[in-house]
C-alpha atoms as a PDB file:
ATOM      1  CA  UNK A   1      69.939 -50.075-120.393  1.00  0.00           C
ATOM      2  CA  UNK A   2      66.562 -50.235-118.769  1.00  0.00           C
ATOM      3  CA  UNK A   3      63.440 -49.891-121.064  1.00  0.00           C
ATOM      4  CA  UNK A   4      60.113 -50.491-118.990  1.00  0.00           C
ATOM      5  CA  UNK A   5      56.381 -50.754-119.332  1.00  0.00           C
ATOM      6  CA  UNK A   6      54.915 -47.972-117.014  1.00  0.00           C
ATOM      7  CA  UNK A   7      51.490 -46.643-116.414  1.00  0.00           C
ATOM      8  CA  UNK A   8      50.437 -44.005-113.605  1.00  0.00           C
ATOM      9  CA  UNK A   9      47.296 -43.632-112.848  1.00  0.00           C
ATOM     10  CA  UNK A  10      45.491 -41.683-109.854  1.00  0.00           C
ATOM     11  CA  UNK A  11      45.260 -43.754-106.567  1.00  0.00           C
ATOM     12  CA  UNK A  12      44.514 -41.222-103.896  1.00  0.00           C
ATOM     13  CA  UNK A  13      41.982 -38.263-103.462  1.00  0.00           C
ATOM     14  CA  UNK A  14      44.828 -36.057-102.638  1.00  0.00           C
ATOM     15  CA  UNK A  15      46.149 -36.623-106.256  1.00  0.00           C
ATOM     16  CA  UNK A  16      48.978 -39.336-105.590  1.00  0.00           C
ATOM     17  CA  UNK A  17      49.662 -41.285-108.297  1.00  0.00           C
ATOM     18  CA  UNK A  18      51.071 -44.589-108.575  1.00  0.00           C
ATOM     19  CA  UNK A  19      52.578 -46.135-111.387  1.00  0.00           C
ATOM     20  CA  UNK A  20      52.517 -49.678-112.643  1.00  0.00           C
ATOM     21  CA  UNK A  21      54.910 -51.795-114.168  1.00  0.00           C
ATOM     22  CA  UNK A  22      55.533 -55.131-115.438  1.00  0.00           C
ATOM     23  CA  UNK A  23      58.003 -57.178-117.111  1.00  0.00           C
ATOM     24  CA  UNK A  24      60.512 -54.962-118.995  1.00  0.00           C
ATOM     25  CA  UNK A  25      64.189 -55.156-120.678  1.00  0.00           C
ATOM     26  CA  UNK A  26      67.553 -55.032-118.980  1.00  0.00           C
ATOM     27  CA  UNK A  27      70.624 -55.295-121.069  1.00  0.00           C
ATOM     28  CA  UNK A  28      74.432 -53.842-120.761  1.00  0.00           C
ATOM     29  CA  UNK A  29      75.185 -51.723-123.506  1.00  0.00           C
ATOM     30  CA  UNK A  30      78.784 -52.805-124.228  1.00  0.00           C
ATOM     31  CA  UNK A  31      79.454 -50.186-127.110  1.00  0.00           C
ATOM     32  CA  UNK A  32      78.298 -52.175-129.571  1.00  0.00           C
ATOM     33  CA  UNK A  33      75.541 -49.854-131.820  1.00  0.00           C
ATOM     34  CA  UNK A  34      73.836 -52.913-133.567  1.00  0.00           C
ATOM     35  CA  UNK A  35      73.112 -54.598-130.746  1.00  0.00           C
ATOM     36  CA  UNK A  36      72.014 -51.971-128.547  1.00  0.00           C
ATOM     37  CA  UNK A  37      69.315 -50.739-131.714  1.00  0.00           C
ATOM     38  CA  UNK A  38      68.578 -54.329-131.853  1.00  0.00           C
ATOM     39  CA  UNK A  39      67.584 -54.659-127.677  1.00  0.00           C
ATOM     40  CA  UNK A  40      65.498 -50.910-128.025  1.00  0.00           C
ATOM     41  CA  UNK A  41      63.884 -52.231-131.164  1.00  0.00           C
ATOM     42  CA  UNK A  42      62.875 -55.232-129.637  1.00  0.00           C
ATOM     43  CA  UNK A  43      61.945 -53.741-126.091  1.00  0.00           C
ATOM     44  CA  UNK A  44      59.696 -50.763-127.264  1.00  0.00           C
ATOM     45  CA  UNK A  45      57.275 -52.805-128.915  1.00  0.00           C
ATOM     46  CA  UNK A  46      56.739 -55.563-125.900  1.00  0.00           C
ATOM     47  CA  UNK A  47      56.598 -52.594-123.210  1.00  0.00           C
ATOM     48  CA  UNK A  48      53.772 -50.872-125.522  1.00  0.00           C
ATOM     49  CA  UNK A  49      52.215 -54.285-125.751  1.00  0.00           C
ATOM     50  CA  UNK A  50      52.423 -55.026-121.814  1.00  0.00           C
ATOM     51  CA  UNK A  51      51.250 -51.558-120.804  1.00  0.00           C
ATOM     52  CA  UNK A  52      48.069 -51.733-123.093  1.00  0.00           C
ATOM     53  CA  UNK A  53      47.280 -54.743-122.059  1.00  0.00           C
ATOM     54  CA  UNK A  54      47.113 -53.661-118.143  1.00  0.00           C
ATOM     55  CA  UNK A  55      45.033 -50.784-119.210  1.00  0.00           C
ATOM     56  CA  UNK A  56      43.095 -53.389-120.926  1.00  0.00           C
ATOM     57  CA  UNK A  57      42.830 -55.677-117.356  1.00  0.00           C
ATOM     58  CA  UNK A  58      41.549 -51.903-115.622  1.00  0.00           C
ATOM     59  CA  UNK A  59      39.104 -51.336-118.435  1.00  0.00           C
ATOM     60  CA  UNK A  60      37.624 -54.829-117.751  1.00  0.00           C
ATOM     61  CA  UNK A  61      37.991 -54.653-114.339  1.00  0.00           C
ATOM     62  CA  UNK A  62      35.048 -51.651-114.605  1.00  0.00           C
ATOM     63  CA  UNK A  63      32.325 -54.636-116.623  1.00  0.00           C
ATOM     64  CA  UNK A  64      33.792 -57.872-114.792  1.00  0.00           C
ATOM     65  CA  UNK A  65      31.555 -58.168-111.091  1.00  0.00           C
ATOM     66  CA  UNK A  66      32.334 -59.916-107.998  1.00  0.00           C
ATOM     67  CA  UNK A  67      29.825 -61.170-106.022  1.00  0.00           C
ATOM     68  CA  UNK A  68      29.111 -62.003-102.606  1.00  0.00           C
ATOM     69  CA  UNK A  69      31.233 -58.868-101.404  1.00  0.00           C
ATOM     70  CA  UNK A  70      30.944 -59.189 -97.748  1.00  0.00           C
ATOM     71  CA  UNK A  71      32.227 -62.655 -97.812  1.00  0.00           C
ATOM     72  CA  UNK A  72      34.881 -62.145-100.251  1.00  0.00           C
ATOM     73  CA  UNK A  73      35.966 -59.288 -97.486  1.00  0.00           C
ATOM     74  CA  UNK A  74      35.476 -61.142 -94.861  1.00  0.00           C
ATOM     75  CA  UNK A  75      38.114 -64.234 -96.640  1.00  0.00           C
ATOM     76  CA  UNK A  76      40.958 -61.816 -97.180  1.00  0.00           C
ATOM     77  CA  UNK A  77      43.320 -63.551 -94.253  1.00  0.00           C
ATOM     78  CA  UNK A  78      45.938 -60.587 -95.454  1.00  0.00           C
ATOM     79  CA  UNK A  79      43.866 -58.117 -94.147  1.00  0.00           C
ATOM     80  CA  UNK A  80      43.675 -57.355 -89.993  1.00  0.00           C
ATOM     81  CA  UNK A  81      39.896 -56.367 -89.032  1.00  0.00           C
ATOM     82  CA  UNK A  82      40.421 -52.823 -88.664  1.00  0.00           C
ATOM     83  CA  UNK A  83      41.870 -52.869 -92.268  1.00  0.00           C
ATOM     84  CA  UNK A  84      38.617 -54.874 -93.752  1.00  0.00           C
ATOM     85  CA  UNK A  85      36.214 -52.310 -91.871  1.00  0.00           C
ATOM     86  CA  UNK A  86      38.405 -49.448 -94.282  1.00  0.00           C
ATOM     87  CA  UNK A  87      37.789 -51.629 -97.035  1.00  0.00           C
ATOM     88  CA  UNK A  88      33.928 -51.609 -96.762  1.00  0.00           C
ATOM     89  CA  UNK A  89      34.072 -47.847 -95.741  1.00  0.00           C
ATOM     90  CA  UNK A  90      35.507 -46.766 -98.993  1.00  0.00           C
ATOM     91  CA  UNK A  91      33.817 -49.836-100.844  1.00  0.00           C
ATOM     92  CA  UNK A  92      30.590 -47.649 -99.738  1.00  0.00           C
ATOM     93  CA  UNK A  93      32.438 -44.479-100.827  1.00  0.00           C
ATOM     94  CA  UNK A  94      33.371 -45.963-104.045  1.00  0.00           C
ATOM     95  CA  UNK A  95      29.716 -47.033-104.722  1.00  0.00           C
ATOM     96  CA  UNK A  96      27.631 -44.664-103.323  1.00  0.00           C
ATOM     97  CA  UNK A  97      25.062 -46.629-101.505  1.00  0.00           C
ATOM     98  CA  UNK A  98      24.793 -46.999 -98.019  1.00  0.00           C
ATOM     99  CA  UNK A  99      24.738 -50.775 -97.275  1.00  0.00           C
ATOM    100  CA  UNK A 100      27.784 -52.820 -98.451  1.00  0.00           C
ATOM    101  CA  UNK A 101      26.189 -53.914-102.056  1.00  0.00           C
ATOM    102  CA  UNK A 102      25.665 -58.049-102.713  1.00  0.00           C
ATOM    103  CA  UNK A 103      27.881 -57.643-105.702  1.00  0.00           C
ATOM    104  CA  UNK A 104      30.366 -55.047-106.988  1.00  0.00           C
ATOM    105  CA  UNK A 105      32.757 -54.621-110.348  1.00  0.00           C
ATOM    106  CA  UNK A 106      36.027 -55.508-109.779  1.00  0.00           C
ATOM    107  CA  UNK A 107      37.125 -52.072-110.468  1.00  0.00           C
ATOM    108  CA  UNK A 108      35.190 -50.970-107.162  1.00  0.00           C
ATOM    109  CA  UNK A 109      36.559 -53.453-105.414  1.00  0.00           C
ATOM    110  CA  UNK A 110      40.297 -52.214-106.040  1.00  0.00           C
ATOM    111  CA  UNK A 111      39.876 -49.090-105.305  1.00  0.00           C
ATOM    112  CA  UNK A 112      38.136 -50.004-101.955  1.00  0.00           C
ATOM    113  CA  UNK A 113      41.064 -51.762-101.501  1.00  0.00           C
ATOM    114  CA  UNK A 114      43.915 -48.879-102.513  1.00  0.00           C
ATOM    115  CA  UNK A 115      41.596 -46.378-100.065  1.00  0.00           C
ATOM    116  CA  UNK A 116      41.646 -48.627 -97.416  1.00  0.00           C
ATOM    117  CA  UNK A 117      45.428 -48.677 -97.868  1.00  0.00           C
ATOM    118  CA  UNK A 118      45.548 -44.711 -97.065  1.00  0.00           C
ATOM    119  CA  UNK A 119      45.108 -45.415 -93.222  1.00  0.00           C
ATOM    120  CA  UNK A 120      47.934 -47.648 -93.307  1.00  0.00           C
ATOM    121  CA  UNK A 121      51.494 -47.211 -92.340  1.00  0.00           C
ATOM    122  CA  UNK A 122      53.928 -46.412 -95.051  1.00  0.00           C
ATOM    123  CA  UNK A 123      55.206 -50.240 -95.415  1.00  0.00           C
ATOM    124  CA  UNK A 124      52.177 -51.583 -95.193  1.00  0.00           C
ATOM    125  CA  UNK A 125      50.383 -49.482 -97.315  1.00  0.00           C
ATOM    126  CA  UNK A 126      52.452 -50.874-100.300  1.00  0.00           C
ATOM    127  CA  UNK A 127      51.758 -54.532 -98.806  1.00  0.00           C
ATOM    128  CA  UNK A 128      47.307 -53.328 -99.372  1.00  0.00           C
ATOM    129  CA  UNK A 129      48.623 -52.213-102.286  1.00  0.00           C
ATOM    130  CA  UNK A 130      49.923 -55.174-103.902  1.00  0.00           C
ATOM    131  CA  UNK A 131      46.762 -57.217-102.603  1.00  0.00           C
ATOM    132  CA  UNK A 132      44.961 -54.619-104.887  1.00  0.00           C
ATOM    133  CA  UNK A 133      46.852 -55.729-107.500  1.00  0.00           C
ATOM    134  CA  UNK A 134      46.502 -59.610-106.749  1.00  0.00           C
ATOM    135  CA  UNK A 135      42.820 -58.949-106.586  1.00  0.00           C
ATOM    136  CA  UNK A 136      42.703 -57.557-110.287  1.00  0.00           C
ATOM    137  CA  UNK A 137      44.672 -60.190-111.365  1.00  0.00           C
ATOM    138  CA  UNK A 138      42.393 -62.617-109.540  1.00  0.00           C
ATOM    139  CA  UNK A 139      39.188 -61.132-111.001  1.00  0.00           C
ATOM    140  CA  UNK A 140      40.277 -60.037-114.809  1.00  0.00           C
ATOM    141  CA  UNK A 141      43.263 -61.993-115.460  1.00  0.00           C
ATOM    142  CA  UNK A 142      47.085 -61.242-116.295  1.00  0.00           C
ATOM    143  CA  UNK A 143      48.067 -58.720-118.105  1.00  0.00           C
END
């Protein structure tokens, strides 16, 4: 038995959506009723709990700012150069200004991040995306 934490939200312009998870409950249902109410009663409640509260880091993510952009950009060793140049292309898509901005939300920042990850090949792609996810963390905290 599997009971998870999941929510999808929208991560391309083309509609894809991605879903996020954390933590979750595993346990082998070995016929006994009891103890398999006991593991669902005790899973729903922490999955509801651990998927609000990453909505909550993505709702704070939108009023918690990062400044000093360019340098932050410029720092992320994970990234080659071709991939930080996508990152401050659709950092100036996602903010609608035409010079790279001194100081951005957080929330910007991630999606500059997940957009930059649509030029990427398929493996790394999920590699930009789980930066994206390291920089929420970083920025807002764990869930």
């Amino acid at each position: 038995m599997h009971i998870t934490a999941l929510v999808w939200r929208v991560a391309c312009s083309n509609g894809l959506r991605m879903a996020e998870h954390q933590g979750g409950f595993s346990f082998r249902h070995i016929g006994e009723s009891q103890r398999l109410r006991d593991g669902i009663a005790e899973a729903i409640p922490t999955c509801l709990a651990q998927a609000r509260g990453l909505m909550d880091r993505w709702k704070a993510a939108v009023t918690t700012m990062v400044e000093d952009v360019q340098s932050m950009i410029d720092n992320m060793r994970e990234l080659t150069q071709g991939e930080r140049k996508h990152v401050e292309t659709e950092l100036l898509h996602e903010t609608g200004v035409p010079e790279l901005p001194e100081s951005t939300s957080a929330y910007n920042l991630v999606n500059a991040i997940t957009g930059a990850a649509r030029h990427a090949e398929p493996a790394r792609r999920l590699e930009l995306e789980s930066l994206a996810g390291i920089v929420l963390s970083r920025h807002v905290g764990p869930a």
